[in-house]
Structures are given as structure tokens and as C-alpha cells.
C-alpha atoms as a PDB file:
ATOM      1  CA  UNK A   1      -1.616  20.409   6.974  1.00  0.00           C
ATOM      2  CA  UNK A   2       0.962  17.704   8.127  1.00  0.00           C
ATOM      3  CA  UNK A   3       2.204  14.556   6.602  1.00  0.00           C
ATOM      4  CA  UNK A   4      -0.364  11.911   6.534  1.00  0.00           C
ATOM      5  CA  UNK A   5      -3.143  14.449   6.369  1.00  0.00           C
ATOM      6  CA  UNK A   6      -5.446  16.280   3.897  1.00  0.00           C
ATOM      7  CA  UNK A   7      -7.776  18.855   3.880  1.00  0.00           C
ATOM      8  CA  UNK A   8     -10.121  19.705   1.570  1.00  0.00           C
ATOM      9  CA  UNK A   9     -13.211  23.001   1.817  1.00  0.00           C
ATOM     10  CA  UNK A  10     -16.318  22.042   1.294  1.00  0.00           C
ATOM     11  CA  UNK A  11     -18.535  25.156   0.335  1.00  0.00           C
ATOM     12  CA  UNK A  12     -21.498  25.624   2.424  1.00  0.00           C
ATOM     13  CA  UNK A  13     -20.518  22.062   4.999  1.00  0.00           C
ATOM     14  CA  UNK A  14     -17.364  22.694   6.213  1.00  0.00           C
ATOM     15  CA  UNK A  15     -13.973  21.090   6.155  1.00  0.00           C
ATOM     16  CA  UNK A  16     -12.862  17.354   5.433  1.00  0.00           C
ATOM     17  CA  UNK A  17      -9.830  16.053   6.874  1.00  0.00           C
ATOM     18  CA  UNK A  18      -8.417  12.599   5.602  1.00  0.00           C
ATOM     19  CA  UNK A  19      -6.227  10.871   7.642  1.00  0.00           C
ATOM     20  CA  UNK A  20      -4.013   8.121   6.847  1.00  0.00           C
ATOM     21  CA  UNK A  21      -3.876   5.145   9.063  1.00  0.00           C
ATOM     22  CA  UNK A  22      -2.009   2.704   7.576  1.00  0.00           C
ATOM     23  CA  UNK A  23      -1.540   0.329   4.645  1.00  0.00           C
ATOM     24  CA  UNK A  24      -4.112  -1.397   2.400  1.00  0.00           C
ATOM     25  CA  UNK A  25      -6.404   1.691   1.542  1.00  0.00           C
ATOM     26  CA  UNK A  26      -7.054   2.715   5.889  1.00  0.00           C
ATOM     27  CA  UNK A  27      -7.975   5.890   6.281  1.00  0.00           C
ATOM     28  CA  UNK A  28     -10.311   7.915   8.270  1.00  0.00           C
ATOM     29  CA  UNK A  29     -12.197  10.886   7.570  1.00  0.00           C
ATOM     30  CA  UNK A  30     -13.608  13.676   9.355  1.00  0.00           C
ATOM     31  CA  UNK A  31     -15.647  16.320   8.419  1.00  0.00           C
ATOM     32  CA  UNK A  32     -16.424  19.532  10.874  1.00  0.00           C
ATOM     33  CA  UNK A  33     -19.181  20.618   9.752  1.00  0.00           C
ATOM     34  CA  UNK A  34     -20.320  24.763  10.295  1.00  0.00           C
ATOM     35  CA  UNK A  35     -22.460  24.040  12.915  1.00  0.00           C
ATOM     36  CA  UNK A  36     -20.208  22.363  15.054  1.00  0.00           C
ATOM     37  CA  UNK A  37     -21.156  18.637  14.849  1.00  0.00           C
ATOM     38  CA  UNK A  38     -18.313  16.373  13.157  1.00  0.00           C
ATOM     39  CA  UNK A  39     -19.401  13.241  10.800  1.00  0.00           C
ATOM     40  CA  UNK A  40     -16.031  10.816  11.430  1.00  0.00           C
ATOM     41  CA  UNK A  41     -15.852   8.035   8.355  1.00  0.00           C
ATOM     42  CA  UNK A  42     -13.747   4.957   8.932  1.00  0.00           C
ATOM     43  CA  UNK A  43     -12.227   3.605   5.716  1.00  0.00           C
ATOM     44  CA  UNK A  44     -10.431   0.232   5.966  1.00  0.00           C
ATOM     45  CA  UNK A  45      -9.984  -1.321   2.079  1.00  0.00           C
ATOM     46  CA  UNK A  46      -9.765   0.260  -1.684  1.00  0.00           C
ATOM     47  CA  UNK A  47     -13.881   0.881  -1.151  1.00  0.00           C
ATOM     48  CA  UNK A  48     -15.193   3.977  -1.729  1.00  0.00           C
ATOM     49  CA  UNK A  49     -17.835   3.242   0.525  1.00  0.00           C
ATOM     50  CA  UNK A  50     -16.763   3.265   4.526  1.00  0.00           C
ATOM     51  CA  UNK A  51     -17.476   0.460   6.578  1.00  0.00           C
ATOM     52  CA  UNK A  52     -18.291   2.905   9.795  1.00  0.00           C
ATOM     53  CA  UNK A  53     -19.836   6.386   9.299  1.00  0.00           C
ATOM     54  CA  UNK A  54     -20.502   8.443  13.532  1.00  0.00           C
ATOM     55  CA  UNK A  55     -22.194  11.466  13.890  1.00  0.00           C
ATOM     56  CA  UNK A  56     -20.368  13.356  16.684  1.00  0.00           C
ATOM     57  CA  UNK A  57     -21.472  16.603  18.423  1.00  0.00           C
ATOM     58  CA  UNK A  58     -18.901  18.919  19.251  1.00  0.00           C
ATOM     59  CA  UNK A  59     -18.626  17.609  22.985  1.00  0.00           C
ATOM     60  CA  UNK A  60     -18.591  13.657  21.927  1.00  0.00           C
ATOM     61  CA  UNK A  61     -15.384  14.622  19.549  1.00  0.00           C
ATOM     62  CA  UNK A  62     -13.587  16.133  22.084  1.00  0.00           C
ATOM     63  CA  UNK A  63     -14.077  13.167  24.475  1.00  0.00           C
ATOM     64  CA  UNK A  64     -13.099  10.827  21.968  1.00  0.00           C
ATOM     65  CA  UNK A  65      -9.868  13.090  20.922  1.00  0.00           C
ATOM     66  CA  UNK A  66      -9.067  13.494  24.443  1.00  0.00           C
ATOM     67  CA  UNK A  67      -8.809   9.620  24.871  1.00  0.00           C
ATOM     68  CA  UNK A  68      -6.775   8.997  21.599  1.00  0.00           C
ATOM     69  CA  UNK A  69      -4.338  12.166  22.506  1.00  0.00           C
ATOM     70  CA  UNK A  70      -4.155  10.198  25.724  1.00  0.00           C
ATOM     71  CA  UNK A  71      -4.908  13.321  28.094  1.00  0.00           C
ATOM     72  CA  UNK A  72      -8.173  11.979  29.386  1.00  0.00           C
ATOM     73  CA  UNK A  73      -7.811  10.506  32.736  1.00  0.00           C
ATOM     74  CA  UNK A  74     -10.161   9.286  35.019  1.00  0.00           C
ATOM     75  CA  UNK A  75     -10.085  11.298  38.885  1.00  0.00           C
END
């Protein structure tokens, strides 16, 4: 995918996407699962463990991606 991200299949779930966001072991994770709802997984040290784990339906991630993309704007 593009720099800073990987993907990995995972039979019979869905597809993981890890994310980069910085130094010292940040990442995030997402996982879009079959059915729609996403599990986002907020690394921020060497721990395999994360220190946040959200279940998101479908309509929560978009409203959340909107406002990172920054194209959610309140009328």
C-alpha cells in the first residue's frame, strides 16, 4: 500500500492495516473486518499489547476519518 503502511489478509476476519505514527514503537492498527465493523488498536511503546483497542461500526469510522481527513465541517 503506501509508505508508512502495511497490510496484511486475515482469512475468514478481514484485513489489518498498520500504520505508522511516529517514533518510539507508535503505531495504529485497524482491522476491517467482513462484516463491515472496524476494530482500530492504538499502539504507543515496544508493547505488544495496545494501550487503546475501539470497536467502530462502519458509520462511526467514517465520522472519525472524515474529521482526521479534515473534510468534516459543521453547517
Amino acid at each position: 500500500m503506501g509508505h508508512g503502511v502495511h497490510t496484511q489478509e486475515l482469512p475468514g476476519i478481514g484485513t489489518r492495516y498498520d500504520i505508522d505514527a511516529g517514533g518510539q514503537g507508535q503505531r495504529v492498527s485497524v482491522v476491517v473486518r467482513r462484516d463491515g465493523k472496524r476494530d482500530l488498536y492504538v499502539f504507543t511503546g515496544a508493547s505488544a499489547d495496545p494501550d487503546a483497542v475501539l470497536e467502530l461500526t462502519e458509520a462511526h469510522a467514517r465520522k472519525i476519518a472524515a474529521v482526521l481527513g479534515g473534510t468534516f465541517f459543521e453547517g
